[in-house]
Protein backbone atom coordinates (compact mmCIF):
# COMPACT_ATOMS: atom_id res chain seq x y z
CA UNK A 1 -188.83 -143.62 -55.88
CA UNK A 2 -185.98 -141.87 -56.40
CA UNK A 3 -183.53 -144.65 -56.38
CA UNK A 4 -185.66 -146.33 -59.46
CA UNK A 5 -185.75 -142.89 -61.59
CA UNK A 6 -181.72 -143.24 -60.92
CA UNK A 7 -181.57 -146.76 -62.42
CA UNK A 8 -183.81 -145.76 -65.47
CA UNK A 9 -186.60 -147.61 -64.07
CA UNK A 10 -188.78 -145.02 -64.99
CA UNK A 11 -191.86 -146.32 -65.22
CA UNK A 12 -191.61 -147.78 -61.58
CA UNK A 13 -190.70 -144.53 -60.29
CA UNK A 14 -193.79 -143.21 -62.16
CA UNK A 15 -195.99 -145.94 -60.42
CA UNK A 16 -194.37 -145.36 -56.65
CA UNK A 17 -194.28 -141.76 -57.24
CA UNK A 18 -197.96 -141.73 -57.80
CA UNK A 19 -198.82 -143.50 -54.80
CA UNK A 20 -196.55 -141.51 -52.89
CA UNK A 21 -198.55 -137.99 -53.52
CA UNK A 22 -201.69 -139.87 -53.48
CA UNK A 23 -201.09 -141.10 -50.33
CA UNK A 24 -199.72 -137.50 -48.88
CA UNK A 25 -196.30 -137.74 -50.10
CA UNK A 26 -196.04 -134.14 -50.82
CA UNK A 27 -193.55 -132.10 -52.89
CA UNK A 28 -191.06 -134.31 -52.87
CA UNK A 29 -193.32 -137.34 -54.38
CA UNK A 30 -194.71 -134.91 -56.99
CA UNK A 31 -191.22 -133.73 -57.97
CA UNK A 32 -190.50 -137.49 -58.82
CA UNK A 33 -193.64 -137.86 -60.49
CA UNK A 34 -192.45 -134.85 -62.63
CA UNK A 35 -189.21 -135.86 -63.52
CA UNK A 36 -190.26 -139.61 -64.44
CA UNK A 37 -192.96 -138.10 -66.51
CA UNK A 38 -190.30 -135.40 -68.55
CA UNK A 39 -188.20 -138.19 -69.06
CA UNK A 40 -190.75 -140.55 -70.36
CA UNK A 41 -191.47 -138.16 -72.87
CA UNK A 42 -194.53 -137.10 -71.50
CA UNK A 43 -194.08 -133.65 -71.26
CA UNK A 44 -197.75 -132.49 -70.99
CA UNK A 45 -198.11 -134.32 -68.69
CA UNK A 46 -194.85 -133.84 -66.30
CA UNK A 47 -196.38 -130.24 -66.96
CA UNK A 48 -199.41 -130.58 -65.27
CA UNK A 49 -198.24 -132.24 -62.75
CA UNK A 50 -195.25 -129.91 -61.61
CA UNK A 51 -197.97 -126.94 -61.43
CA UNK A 52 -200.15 -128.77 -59.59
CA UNK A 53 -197.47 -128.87 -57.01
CA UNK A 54 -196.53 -125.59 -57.06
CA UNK A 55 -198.28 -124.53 -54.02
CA UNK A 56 -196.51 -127.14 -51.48
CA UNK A 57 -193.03 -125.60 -52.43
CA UNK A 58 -193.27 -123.57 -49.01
CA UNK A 59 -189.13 -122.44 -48.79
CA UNK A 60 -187.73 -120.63 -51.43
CA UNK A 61 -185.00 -123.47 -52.03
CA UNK A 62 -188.12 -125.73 -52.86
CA UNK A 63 -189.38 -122.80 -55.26
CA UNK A 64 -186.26 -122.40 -57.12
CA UNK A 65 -185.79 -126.04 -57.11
CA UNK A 66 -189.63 -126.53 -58.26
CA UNK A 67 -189.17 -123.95 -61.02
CA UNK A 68 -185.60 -125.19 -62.63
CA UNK A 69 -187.67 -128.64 -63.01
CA UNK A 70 -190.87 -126.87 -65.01
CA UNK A 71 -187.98 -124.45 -67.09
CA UNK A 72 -186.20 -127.92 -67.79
CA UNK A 73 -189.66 -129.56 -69.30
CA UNK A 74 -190.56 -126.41 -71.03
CA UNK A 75 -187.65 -125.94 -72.64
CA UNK A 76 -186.05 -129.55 -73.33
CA UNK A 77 -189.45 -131.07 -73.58
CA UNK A 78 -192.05 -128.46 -74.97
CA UNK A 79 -189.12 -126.36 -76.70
CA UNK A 80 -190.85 -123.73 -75.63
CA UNK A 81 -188.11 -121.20 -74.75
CA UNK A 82 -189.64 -117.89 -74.11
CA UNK A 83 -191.33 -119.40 -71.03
């Protein structure tokens, strides 16, 4: 999944990304999702998505890492900067 988001594939990593948390893939499948989302330009979206992930970010690495990714689509992709 990763390795297509990397290679601009983006709406393959969308697809495989999908599967992946629909099939139990967890944080790491939803942070995918996210990014290919945000970069798609579907902010809203990539949104919704990264919140409803927010409770399988256990460690606080995965927190801070989980919340860097929502600041990045609220502010590059929302421009909403007092968020």
């Amino acid at each position: 999944m990763a390795h297509q988001l990397a290679l601009f594939d983006r709406p393959l990593a969308e697809r495989l990304a999908s599967a992946a948390l629909e099939a139990g893939g967890g944080l790491a499948a939803g942070t995918v999702l996210g990014w290919a989302l945000h970069l798609q330009g579907r902010v809203h979206e990539a949104r919704a998505c990264l919140a409803g992930i927010a409770a399988l970010a256990i460690t606080e690495r995965e927190r801070v890492d989980l919340t860097e990714l929502r600041s990045i689509v609220l502010f590059w992709g929302l421009h909403r900067v007092d968020e």
